[in-house]
C-alpha atoms as a PDB file:
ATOM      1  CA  UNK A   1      55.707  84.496 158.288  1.00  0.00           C
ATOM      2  CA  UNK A   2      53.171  85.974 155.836  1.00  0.00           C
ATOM      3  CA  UNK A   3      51.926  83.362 152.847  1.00  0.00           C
ATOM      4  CA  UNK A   4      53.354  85.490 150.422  1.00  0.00           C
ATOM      5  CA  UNK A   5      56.805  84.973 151.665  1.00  0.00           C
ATOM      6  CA  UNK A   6      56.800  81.163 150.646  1.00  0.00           C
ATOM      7  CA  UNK A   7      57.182  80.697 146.956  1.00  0.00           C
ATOM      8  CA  UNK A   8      56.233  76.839 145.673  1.00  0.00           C
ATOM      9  CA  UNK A   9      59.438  75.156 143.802  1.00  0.00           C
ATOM     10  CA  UNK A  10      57.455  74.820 141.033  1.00  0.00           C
ATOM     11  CA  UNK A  11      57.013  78.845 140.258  1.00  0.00           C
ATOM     12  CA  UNK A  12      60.595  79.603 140.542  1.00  0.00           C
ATOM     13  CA  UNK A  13      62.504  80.466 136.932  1.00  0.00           C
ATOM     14  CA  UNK A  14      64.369  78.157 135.497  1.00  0.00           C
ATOM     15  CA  UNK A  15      67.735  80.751 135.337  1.00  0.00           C
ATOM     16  CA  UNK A  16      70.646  78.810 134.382  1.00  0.00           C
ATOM     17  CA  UNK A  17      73.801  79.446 136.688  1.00  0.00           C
ATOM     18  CA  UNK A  18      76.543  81.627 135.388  1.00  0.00           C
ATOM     19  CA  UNK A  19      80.080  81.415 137.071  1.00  0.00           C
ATOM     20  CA  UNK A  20      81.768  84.511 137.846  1.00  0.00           C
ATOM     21  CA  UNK A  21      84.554  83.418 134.829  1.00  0.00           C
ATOM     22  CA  UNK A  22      81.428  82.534 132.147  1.00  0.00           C
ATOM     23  CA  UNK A  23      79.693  86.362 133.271  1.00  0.00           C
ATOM     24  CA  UNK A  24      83.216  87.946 133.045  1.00  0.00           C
ATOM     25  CA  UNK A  25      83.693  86.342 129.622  1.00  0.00           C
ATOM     26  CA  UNK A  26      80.611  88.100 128.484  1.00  0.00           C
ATOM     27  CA  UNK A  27      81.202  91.668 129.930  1.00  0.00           C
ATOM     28  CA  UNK A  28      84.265  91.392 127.858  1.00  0.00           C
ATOM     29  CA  UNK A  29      82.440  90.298 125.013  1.00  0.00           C
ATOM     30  CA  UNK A  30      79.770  93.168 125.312  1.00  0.00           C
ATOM     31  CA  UNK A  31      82.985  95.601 125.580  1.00  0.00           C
ATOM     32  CA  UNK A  32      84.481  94.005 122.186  1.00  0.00           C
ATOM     33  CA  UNK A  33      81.586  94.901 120.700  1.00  0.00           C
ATOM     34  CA  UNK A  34      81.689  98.102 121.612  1.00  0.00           C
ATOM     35  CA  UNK A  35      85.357  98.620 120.796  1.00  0.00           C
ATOM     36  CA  UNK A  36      84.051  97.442 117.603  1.00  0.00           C
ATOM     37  CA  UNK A  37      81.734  99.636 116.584  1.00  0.00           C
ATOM     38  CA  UNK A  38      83.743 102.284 118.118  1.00  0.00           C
ATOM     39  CA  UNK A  39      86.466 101.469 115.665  1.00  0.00           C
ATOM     40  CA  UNK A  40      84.412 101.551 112.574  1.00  0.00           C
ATOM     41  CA  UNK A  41      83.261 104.651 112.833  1.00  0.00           C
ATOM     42  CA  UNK A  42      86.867 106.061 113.392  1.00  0.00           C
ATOM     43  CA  UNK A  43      87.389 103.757 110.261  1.00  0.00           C
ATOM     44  CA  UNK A  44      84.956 105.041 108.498  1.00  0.00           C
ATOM     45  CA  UNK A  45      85.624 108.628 109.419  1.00  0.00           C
ATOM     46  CA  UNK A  46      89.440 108.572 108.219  1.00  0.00           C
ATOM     47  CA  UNK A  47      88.182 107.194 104.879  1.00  0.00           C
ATOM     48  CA  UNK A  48      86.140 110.057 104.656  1.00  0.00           C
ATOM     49  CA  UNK A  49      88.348 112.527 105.536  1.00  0.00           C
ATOM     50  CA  UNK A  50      91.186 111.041 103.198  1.00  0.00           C
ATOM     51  CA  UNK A  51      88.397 111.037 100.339  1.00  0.00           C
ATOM     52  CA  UNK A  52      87.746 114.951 100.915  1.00  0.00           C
ATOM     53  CA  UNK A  53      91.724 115.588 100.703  1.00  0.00           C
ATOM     54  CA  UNK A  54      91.910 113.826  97.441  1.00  0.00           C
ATOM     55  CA  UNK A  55      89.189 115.687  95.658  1.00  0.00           C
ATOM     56  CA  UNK A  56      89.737 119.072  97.625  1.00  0.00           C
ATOM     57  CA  UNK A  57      93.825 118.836  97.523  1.00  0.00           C
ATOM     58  CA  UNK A  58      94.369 117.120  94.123  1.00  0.00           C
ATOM     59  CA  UNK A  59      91.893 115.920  91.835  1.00  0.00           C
ATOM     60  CA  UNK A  60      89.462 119.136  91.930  1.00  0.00           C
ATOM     61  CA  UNK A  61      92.831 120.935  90.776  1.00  0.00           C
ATOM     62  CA  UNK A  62      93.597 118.400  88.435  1.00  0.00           C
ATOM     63  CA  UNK A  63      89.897 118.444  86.634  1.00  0.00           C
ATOM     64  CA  UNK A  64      89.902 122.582  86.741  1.00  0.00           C
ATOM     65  CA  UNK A  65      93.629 122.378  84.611  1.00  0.00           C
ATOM     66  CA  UNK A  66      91.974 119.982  82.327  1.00  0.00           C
ATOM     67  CA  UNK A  67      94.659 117.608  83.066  1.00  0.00           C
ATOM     68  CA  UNK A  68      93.638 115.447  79.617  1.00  0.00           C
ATOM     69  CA  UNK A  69      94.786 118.411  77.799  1.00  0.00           C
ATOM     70  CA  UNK A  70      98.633 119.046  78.777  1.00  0.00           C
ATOM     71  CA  UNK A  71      99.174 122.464  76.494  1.00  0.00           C
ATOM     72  CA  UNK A  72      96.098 124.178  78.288  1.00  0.00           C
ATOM     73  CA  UNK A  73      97.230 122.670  81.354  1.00  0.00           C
ATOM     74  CA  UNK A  74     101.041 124.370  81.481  1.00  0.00           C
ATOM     75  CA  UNK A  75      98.980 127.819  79.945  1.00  0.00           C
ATOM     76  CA  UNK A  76      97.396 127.512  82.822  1.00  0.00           C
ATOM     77  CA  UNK A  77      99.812 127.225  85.487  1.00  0.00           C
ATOM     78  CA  UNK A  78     102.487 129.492  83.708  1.00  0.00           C
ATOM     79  CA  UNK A  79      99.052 132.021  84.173  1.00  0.00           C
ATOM     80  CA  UNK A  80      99.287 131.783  87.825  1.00  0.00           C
ATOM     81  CA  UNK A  81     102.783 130.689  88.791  1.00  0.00           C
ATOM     82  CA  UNK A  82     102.469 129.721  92.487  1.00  0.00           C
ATOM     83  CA  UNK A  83     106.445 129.593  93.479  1.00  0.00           C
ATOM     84  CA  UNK A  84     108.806 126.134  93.609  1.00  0.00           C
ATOM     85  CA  UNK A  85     106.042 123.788  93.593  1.00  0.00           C
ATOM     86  CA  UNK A  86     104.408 124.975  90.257  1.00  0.00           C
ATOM     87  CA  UNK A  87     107.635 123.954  88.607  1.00  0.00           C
ATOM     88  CA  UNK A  88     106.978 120.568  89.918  1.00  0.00           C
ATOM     89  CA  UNK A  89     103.361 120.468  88.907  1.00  0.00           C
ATOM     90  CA  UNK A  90     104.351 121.513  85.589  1.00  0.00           C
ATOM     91  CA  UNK A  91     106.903 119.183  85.214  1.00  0.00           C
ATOM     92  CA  UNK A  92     103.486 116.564  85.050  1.00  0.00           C
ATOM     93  CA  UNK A  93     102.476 117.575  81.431  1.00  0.00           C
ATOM     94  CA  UNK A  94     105.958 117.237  79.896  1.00  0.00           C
ATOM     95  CA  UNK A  95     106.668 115.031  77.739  1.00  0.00           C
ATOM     96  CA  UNK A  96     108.755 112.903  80.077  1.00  0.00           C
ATOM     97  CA  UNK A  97     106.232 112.554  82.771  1.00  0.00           C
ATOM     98  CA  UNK A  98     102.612 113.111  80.892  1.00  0.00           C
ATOM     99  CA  UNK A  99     102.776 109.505  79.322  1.00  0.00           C
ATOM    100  CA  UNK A 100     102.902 107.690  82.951  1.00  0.00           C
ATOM    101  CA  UNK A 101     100.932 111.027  84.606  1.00  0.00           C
ATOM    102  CA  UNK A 102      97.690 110.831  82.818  1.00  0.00           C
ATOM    103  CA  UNK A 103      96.808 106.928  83.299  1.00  0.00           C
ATOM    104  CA  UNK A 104      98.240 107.562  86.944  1.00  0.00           C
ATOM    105  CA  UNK A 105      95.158 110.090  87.201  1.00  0.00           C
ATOM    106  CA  UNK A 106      92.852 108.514  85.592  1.00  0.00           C
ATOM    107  CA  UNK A 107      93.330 105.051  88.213  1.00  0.00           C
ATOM    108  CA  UNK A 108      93.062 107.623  90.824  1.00  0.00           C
ATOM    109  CA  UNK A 109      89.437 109.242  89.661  1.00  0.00           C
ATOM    110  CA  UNK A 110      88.493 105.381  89.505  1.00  0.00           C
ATOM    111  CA  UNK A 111      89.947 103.628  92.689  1.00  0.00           C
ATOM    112  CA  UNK A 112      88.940 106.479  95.171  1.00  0.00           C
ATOM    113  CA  UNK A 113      85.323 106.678  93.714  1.00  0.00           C
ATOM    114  CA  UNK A 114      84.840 102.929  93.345  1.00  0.00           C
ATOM    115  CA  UNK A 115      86.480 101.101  96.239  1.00  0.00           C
ATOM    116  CA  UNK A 116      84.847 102.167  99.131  1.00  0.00           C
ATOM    117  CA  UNK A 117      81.539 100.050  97.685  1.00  0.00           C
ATOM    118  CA  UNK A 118      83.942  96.626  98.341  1.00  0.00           C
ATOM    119  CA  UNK A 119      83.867  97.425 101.827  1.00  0.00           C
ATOM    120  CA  UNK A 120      80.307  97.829 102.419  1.00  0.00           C
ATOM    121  CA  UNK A 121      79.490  94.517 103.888  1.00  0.00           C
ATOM    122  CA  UNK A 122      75.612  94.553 102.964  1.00  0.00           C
ATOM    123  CA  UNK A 123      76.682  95.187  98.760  1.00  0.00           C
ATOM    124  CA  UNK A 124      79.206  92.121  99.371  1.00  0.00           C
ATOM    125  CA  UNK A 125      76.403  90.061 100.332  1.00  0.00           C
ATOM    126  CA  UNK A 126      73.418  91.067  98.367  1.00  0.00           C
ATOM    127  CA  UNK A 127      75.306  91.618  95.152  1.00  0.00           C
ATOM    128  CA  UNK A 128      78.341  89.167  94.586  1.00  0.00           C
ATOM    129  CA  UNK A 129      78.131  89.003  90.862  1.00  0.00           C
ATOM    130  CA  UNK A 130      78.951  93.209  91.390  1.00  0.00           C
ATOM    131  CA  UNK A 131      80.976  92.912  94.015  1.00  0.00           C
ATOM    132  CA  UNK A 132      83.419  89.782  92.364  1.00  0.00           C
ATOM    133  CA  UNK A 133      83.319  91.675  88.745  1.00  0.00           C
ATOM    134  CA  UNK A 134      84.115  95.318  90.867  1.00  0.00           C
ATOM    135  CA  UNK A 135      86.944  93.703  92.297  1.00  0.00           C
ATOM    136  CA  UNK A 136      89.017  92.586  89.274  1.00  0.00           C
ATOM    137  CA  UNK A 137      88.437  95.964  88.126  1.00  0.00           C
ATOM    138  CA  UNK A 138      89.736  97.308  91.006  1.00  0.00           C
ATOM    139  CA  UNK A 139      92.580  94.896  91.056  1.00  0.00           C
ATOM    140  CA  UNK A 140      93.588  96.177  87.628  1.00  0.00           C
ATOM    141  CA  UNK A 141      93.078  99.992  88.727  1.00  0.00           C
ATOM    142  CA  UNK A 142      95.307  99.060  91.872  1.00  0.00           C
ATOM    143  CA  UNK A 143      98.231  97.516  89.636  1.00  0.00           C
ATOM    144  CA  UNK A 144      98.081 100.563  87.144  1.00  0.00           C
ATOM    145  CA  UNK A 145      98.509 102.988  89.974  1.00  0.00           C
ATOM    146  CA  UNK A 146     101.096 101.149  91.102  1.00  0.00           C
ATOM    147  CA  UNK A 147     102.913 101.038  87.968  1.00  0.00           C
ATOM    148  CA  UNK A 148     102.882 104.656  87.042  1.00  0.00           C
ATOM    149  CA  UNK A 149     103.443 106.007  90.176  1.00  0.00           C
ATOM    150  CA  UNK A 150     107.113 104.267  89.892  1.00  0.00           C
ATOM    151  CA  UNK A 151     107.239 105.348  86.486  1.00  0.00           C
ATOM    152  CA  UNK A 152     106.940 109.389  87.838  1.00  0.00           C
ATOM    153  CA  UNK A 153     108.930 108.545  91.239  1.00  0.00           C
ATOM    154  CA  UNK A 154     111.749 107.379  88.284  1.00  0.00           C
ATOM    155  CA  UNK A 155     111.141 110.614  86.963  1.00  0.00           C
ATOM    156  CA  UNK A 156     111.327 112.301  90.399  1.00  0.00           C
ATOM    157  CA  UNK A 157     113.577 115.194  91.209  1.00  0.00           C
ATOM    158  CA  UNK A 158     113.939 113.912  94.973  1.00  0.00           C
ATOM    159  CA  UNK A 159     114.682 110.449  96.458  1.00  0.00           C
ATOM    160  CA  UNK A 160     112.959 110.655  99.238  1.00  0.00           C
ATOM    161  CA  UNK A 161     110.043 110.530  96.991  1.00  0.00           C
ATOM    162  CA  UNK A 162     111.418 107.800  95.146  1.00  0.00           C
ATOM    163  CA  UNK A 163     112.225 105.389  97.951  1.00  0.00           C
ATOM    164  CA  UNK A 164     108.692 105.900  99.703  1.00  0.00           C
ATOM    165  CA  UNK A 165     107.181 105.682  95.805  1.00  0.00           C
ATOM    166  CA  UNK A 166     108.999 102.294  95.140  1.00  0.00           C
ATOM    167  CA  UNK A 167     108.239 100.977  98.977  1.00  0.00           C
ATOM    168  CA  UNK A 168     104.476 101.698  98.599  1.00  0.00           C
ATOM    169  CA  UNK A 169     104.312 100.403  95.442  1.00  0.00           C
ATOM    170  CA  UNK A 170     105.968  96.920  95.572  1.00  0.00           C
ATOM    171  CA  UNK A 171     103.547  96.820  99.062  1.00  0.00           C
ATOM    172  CA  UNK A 172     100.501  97.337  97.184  1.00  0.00           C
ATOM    173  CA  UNK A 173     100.892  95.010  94.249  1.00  0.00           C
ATOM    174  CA  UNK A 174     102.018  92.524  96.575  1.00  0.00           C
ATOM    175  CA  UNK A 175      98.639  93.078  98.482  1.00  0.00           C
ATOM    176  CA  UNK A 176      96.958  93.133  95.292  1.00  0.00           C
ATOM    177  CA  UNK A 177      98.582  89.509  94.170  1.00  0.00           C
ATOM    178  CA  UNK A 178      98.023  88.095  97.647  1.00  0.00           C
ATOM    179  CA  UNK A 179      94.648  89.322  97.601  1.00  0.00           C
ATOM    180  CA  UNK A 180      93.681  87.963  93.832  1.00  0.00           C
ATOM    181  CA  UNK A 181      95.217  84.233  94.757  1.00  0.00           C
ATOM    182  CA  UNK A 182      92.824  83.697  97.247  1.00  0.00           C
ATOM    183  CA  UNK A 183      90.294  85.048  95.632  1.00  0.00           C
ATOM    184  CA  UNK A 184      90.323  82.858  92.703  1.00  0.00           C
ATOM    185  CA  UNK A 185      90.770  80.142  96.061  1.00  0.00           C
ATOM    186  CA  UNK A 186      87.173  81.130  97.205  1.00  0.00           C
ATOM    187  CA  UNK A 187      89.310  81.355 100.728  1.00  0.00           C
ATOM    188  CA  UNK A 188      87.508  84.498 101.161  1.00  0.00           C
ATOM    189  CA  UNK A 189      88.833  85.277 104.613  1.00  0.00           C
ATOM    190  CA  UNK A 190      92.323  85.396 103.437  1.00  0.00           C
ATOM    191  CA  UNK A 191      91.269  87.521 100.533  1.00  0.00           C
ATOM    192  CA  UNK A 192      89.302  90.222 102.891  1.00  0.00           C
ATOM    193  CA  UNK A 193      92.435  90.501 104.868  1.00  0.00           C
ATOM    194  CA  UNK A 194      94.620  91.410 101.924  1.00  0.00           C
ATOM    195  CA  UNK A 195      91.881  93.957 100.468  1.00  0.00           C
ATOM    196  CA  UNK A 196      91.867  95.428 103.325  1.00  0.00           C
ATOM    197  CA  UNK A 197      95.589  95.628 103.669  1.00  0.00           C
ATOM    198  CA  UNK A 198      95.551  96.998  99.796  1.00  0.00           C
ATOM    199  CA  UNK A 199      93.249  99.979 100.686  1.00  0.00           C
ATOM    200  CA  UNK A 200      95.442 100.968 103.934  1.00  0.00           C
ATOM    201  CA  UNK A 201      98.138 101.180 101.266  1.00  0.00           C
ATOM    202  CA  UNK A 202      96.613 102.678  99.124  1.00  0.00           C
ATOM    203  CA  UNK A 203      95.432 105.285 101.099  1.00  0.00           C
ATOM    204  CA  UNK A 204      99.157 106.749 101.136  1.00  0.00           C
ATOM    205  CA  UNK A 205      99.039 109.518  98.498  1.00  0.00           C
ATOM    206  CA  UNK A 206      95.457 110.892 100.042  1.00  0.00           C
ATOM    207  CA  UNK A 207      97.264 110.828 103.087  1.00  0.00           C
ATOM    208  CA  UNK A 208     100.449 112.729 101.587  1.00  0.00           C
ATOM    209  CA  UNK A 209      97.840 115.297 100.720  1.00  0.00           C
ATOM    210  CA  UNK A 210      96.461 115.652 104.210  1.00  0.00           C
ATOM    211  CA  UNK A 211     100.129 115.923 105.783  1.00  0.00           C
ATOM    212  CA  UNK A 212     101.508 118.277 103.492  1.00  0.00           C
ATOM    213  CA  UNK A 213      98.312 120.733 104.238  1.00  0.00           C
ATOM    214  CA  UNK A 214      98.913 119.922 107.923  1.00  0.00           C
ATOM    215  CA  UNK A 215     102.214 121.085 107.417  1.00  0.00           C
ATOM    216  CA  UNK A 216     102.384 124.002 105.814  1.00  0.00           C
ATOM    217  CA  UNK A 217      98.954 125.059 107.963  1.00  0.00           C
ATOM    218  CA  UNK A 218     101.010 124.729 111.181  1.00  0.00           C
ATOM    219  CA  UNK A 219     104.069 126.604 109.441  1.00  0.00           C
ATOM    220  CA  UNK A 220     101.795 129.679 108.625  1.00  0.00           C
ATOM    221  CA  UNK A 221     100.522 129.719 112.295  1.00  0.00           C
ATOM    222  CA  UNK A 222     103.777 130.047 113.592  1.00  0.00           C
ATOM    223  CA  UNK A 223     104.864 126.313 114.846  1.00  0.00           C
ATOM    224  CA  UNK A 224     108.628 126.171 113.695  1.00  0.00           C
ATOM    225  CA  UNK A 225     109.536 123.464 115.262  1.00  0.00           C
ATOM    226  CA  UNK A 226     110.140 121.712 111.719  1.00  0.00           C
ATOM    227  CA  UNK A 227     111.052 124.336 109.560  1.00  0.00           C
ATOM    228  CA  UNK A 228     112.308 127.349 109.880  1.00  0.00           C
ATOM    229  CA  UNK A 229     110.395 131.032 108.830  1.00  0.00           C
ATOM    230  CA  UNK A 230     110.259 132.035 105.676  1.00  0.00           C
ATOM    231  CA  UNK A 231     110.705 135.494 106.008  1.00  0.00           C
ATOM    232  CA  UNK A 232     113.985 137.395 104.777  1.00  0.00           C
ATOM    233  CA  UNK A 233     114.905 134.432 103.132  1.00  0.00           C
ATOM    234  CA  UNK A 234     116.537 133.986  99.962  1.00  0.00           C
ATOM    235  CA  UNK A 235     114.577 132.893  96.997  1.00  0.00           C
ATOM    236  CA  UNK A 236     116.706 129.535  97.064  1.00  0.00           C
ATOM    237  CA  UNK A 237     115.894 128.918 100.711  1.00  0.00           C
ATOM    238  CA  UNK A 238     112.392 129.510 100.295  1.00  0.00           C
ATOM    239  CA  UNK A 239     112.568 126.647  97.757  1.00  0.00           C
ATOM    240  CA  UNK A 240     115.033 124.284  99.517  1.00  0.00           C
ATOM    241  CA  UNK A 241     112.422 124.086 102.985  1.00  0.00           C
ATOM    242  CA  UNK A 242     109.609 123.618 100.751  1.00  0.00           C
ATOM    243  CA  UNK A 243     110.933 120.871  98.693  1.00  0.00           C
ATOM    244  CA  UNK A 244     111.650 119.345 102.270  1.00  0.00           C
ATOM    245  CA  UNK A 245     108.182 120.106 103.734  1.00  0.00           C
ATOM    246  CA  UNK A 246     106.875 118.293 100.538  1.00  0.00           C
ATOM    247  CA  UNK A 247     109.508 115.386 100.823  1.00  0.00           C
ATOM    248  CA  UNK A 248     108.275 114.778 104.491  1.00  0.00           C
ATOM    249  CA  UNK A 249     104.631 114.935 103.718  1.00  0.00           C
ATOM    250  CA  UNK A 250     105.533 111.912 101.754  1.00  0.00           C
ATOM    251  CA  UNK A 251     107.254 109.679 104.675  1.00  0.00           C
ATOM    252  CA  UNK A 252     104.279 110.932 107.035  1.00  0.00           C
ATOM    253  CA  UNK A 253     101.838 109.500 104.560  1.00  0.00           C
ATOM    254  CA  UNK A 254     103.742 105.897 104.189  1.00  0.00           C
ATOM    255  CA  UNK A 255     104.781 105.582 107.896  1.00  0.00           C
ATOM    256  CA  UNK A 256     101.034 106.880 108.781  1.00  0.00           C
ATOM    257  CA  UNK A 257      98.875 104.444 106.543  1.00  0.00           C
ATOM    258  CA  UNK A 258     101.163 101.583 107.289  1.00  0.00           C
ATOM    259  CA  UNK A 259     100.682 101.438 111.179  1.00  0.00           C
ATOM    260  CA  UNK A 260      97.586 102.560 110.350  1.00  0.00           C
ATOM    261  CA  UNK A 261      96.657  99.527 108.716  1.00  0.00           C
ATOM    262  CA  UNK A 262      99.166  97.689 111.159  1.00  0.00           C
ATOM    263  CA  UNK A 263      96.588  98.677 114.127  1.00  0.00           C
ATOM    264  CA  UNK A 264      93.212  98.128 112.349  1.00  0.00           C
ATOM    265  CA  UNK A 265      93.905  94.427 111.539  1.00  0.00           C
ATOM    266  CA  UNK A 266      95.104  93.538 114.650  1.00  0.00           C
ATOM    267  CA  UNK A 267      92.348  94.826 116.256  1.00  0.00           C
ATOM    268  CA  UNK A 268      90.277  93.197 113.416  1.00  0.00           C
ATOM    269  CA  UNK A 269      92.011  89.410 114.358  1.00  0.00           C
ATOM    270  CA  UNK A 270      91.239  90.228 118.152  1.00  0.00           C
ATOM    271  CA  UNK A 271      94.911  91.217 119.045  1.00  0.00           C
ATOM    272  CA  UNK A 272      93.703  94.170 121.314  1.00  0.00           C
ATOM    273  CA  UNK A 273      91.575  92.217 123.199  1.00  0.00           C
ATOM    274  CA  UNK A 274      91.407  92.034 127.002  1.00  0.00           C
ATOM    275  CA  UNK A 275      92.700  88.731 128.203  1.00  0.00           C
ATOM    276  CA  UNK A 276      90.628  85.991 128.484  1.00  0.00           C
ATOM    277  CA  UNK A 277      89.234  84.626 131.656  1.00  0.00           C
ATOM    278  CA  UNK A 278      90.604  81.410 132.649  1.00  0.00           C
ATOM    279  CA  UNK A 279      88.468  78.425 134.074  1.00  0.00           C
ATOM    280  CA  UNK A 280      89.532  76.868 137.216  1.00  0.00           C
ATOM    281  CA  UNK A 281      89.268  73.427 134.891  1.00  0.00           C
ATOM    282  CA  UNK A 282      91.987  72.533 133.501  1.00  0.00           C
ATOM    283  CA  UNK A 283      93.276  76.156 132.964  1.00  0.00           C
ATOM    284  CA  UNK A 284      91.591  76.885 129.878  1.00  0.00           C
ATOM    285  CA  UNK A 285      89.988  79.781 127.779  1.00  0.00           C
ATOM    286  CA  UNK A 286      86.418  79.591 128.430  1.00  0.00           C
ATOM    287  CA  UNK A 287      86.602  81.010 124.802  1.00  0.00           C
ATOM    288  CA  UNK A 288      89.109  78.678 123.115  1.00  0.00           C
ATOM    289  CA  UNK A 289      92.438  79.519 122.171  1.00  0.00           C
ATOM    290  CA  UNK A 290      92.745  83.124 119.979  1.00  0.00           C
ATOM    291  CA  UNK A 291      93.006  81.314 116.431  1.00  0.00           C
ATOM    292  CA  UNK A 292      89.261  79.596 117.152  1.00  0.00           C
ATOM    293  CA  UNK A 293      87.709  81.994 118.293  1.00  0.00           C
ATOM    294  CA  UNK A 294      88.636  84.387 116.356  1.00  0.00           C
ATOM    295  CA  UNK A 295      88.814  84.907 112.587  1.00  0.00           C
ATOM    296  CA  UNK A 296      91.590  86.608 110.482  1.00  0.00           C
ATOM    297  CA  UNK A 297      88.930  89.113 109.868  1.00  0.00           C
ATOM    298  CA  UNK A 298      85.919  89.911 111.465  1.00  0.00           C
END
């Protein structure tokens, strides 16, 4: 044999032995990671998409009616009448509806401009002071939403929109209690998984704006699979299938952001995970059991 075939013990690396289970273990961990980042950006992307629906859909309308102003508000709409729904939207600056409509607005303006910087992990850690203050804020915006959206839903002509209004609202301020407790705690794990479970909530009007687009987009190109056409139909229909497009837009939204949220915390708590490899010793996790190696929230 050549010389260079014969290696002297004392050249060869010092590689530590990996068992097949301990190498497995890590090829899922690489894959979790990757499911992880995956899921952000979809994460991230919804959020986005939700926050162009609520200024496109709602609050760019709301800010070109001058919504602070109610009488230039209803000259407005009775301007450009726009069929059943601009009876609803007028129905907003009466004086039944304006008193709980107006704060309502305002809390939305706030909460979808402001809480998005909560969830931005680098501000959390760099800027606490911000981030604690932010967050009672937020808390406060949260519970005044949630309080004058009942107030309208009590107003509401339909009770479909009352029963999803009351549902999402005794949700959120549950969230929001849950959420404050163990904040004031300093169990800050707890706390993250309730703030996050408040935004999935709260995401349910932005996403009643995206479904009732979605609707009526598929409608116009013909899909009438939900609803029937509109053409040679009585005023009165016209109005009835509307009023239920805009009812279901509203139990799309709830059933949507809660399994929504459902999914993103389980796969936050490592619920989604591929099983972990077992050791021939004793039958263990290499990794430990789920609830050590894994927190509530990642």
């Amino acid at each position: 044999l050549a010389q260079h075939d014969f290696v002297p013990v004392s050249q060869i690396p010092n590689v530590p032995f990996r068992s097949a289970p301990t190498l497995q273990f890590l090829h899922l961990k690489r894959q979790y990671i990757v499911k992880m980042l995956a899921r952000t950006a979809f994460f991230v992307f919804a959020l986005a998409v939700l926050f162009l629906c609520a200024w496109l859909f709602s609050l760019r309308n709301l800010l070109e009616v001058h919504f602070w102003d109610p009488v230039y508000a209803l000259d407005r709409m009775h301007e450009d009448p726009q069929g059943a729904m601009a009876s609803v939207g007028a129905s907003y600056y009466t004086k039944r509806r304006y008193f709980a409509f107006l704060p309502h607005v305002i809390a939305a303006i706030l909460w979808w401009n402001l809480y998005f910087l909560q969830l931005v992990k680098p501000i959390r850690r760099k800027y606490p002071v911000f981030h604690r203050y932010l967050g009672r804020f937020l808390m406060c915006v949260a519970i005044c939403q949630t309080v004058t959206g009942s107030a309208l839903a009590c107003t509401s002509r339909s009770s479909t929109i009352k029963l999803v209004s009351f549902l999402t609202a005794g949700s959120s301020f549950y969230c929001v209690v849950q959420a404050w407790w163990y904040a004031r705690a300093k169990d800050f794990t707890r706390h993250k998984y309730w703030a996050q479970r408040l935004v999935g909530y709260m995401s349910t009007i932005a996403l009643q704006r995206f479904w009732v687009v979605t609707l009526i987009v598929t409608h116009e190109l013909g899909w009438n699979f939900l609803y029937p056409p509109l053409d040679g139909k009585e005023d009165e229909d016209v109005d009835r299938i509307i009023f239920k497009l805009f009812d279901d837009s509203f139990v799309l939204a709830m059933i949507t952001a809660l399994l929504g949220t459902e999914w993103y915390l389980a796969a936050e708590q490592g619920m989604m995970n591929a099983p972990d490899p077992i050791s021939r010793e004793g039958g263990q996790c290499l990794s430990g059991s789920p609830s050590e190696k894994t927190p509530l929230v990642v």
